[in-house]
Protein backbone atom coordinates (compact mmCIF):
# COMPACT_ATOMS: atom_id res chain seq x y z
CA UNK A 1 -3.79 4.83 -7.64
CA UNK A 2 -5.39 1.81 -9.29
CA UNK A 3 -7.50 -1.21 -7.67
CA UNK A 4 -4.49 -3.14 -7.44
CA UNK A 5 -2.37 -1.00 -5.73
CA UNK A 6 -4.83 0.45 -3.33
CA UNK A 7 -4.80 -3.07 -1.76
CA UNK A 8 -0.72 -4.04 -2.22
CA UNK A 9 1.03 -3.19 0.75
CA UNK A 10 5.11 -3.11 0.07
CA UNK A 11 7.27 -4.11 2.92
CA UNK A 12 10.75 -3.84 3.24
CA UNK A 13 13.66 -6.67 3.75
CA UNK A 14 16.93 -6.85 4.38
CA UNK A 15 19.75 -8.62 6.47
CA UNK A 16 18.60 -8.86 10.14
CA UNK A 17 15.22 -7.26 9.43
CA UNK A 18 13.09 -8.25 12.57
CA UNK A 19 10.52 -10.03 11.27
CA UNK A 20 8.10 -10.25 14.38
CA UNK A 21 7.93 -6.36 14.93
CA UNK A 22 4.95 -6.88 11.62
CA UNK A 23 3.94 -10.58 12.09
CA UNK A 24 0.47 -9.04 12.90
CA UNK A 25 0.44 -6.53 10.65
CA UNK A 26 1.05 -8.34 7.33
CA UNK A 27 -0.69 -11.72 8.35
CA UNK A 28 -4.08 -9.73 8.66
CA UNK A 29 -3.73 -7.68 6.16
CA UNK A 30 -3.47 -10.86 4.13
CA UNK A 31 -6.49 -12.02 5.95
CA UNK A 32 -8.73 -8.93 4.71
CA UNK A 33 -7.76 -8.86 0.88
CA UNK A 34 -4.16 -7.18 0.82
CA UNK A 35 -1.43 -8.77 -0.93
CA UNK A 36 2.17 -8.05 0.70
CA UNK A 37 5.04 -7.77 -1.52
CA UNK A 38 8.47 -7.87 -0.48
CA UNK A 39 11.10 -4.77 -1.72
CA UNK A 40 14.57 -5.48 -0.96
CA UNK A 41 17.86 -3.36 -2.40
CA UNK A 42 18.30 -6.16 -4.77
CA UNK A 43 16.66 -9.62 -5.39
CA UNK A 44 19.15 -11.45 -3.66
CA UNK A 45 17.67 -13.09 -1.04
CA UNK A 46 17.70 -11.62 2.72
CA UNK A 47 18.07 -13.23 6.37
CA UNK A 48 15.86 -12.18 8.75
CA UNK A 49 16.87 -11.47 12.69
CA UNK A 50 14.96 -14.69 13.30
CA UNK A 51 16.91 -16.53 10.84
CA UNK A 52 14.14 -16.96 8.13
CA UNK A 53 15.17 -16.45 4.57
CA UNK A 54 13.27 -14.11 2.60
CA UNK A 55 13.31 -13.55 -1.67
CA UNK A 56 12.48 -9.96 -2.25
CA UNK A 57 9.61 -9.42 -4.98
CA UNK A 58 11.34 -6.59 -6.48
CA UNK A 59 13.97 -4.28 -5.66
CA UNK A 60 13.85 -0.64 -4.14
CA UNK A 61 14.78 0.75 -7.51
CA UNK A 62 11.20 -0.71 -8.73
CA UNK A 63 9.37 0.73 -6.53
CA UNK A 64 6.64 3.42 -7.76
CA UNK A 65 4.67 5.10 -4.63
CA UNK A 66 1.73 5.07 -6.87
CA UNK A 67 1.75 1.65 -6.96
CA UNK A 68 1.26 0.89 -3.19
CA UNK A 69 -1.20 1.48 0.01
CA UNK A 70 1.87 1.72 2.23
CA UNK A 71 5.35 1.12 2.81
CA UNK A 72 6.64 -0.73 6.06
CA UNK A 73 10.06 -0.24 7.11
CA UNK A 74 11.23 -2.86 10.18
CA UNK A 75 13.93 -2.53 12.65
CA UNK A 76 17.23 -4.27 12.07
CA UNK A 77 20.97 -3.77 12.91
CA UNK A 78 21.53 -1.91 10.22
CA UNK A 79 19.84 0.97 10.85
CA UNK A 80 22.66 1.75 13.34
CA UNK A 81 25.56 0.71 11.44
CA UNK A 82 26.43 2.38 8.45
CA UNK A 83 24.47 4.07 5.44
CA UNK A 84 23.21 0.41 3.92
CA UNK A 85 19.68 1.08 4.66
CA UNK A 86 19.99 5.15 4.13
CA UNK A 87 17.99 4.17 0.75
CA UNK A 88 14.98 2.51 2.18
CA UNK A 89 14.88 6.36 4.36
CA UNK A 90 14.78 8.30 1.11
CA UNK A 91 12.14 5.79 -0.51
CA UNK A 92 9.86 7.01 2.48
CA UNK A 93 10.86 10.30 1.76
CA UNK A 94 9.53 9.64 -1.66
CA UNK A 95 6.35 7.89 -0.56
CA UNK A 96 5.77 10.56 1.91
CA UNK A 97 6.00 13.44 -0.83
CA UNK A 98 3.56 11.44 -2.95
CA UNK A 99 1.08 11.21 -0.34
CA UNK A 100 1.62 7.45 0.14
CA UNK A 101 2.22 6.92 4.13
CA UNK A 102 4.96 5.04 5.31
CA UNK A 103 4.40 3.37 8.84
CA UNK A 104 8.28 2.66 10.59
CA UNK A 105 8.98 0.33 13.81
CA UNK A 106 12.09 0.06 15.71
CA UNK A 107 15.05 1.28 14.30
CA UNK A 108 13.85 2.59 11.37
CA UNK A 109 12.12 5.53 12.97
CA UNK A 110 15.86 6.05 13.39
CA UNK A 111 16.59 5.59 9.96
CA UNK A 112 13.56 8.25 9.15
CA UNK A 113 14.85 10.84 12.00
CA UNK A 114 18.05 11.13 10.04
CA UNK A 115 16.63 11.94 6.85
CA UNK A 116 14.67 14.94 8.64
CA UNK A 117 11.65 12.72 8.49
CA UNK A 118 10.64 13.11 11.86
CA UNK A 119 11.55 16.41 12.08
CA UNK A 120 8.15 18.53 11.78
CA UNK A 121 5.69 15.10 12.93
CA UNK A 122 4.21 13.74 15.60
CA UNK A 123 6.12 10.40 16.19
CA UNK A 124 7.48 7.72 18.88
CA UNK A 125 10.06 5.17 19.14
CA UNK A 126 11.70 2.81 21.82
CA UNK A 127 13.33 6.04 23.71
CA UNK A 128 13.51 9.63 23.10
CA UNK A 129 17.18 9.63 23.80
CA UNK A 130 17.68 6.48 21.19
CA UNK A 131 16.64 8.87 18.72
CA UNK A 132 17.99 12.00 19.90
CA UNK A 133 21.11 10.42 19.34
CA UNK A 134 20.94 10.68 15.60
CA UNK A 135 20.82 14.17 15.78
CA UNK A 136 17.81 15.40 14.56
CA UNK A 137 15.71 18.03 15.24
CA UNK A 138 12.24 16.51 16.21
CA UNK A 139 12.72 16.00 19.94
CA UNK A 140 9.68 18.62 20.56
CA UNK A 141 7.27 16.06 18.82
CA UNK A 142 8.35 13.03 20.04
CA UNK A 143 5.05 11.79 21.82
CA UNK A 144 5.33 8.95 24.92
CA UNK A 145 2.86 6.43 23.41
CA UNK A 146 2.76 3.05 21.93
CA UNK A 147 2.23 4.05 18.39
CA UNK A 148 1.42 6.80 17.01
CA UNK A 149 -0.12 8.34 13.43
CA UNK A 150 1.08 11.69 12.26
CA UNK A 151 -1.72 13.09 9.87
CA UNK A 152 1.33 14.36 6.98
CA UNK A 153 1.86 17.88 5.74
CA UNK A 154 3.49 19.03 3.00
CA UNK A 155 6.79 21.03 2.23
CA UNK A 156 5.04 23.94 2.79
CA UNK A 157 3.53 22.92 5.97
CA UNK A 158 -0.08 22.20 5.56
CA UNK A 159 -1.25 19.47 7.56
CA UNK A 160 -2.59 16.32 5.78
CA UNK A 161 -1.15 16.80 2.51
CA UNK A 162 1.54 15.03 2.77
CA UNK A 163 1.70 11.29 3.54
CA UNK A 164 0.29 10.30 6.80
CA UNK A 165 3.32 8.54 8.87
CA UNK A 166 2.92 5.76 11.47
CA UNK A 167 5.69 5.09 13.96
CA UNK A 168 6.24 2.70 16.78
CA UNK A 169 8.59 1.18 19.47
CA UNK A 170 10.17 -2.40 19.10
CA UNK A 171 8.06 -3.77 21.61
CA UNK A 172 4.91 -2.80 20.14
CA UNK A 173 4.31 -4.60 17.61
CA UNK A 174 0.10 -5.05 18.32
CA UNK A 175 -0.09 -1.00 18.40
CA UNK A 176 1.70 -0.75 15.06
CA UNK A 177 -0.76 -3.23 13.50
CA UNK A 178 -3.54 -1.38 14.95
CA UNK A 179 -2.43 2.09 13.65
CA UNK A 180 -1.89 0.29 10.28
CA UNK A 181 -5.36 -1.22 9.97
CA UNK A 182 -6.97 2.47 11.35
CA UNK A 183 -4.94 4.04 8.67
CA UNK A 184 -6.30 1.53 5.82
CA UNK A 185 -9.48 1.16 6.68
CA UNK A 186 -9.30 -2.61 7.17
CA UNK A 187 -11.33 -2.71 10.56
CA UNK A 188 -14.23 -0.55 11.36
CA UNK A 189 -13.92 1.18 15.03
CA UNK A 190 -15.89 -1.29 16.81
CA UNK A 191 -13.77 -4.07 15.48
CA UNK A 192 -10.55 -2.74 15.44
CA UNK A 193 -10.93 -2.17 19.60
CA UNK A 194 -11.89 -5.70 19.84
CA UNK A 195 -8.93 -6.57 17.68
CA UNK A 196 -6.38 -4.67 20.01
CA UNK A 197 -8.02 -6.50 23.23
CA UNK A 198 -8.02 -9.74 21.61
CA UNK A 199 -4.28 -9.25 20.51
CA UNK A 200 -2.71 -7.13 23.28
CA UNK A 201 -4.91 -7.82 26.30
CA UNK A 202 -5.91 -11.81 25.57
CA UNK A 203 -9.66 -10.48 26.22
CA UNK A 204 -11.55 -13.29 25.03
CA UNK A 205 -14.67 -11.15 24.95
CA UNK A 206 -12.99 -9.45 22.27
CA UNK A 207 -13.60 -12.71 19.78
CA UNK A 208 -16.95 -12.56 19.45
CA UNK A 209 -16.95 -9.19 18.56
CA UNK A 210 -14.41 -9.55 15.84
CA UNK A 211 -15.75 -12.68 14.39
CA UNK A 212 -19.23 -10.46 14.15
CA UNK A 213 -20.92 -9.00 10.97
């Protein structure tokens, strides 16, 4: 991994992507020195659920694992309709076999349950039933929590050496962020709490704290 990609943090786009479920995520990781680029399946450009249109930076078929922090993978209709976004699944694969993590909101921890993603890690999403429904055999680890950060293991199961994974519910889009930053490093401890109250809770307190040296 070079400089440059240990701070460049891909995110992926397409039609109906919802765009708030990582508002916090991406704007402060652009606030602490990470530069977000967009992946989409092509160039063309994509409309978000909130109507926003977005110009991808490169397309899926670019995209080199060694080359980036992290992958983010939003909800969006599609992830229930069809095999369209089946190829942002088997990127994370990809990143996950390369030790890269992948961190997955909404319905693409539905997306990553049927590629057998989910299968052998801890992970969480809006329901267990929403993703029982794909099928897939990870029921036993879903876990009933905001977010949560499975340390990886590989094909032959040892734990942490494959890519760590990061996996939240639609309506948690402060957790995710948080589990993001732990994951990168952006925040130390103290700061990322304060972060999370100032976010989540509106603690005020929390301000001082994060403005702090």
């Amino acid at each position: 991994m070079t400089s440059s990609s240990a701070t460049t943090v891909h995110l992926a786009v397409y039609d109906t992507f919802a765009d708030w479920e990582t508002g916090y995520t991406t704007a402060h990781l652009t606030q602490n020195g990470y530069t977000v680029r967009t992946v989409g399946l092509s160039r063309e450009p994509v409309t978000t659920m909130g109507g926003l249109r977005v110009q991808p930076d490169l397309t899926l078929d670019e995209l080199r694992p060694q080359e980036s922090a992290l992958l983010i993978l939003t909800g969006a209709s599609g992830w229930d309709s069809g095999e369209t976004l089946a190829p942002f699944a088997r990127a994370a694969r990809t990143f996950l076999d390369a030790g890269v993590p992948v961190a997955a909101i909404c319905g693409a921890t539905a997306g990553l349950a049927r590629e057998g993603l989910l299968d052998d890690r801890a992970h969480t999403s809006a329901v267990s039933f929403y993703l029982a429904a794909t099928g897939y055999a990870g029921g036993e680890r879903y876990v009933e929590v905001d977010a949560v950060t499975d340390a990886g293991a590989d094909g032959a199961g040892r734990e942490g050496a494959g890519g760590r994974l990061i996996t939240a519910g639609p309506t948690e889009p402060v957790a995710f962020a948080r589990e993001v930053f732990a994951l990168l490093g952006v925040y130390d401890e103290k700061k990322l709490d304060a972060w999370y109250r100032l976010f989540h809770d509106s603690d005020a307190s929390a301000y001082e704290v994060l403005q702090g040296e």
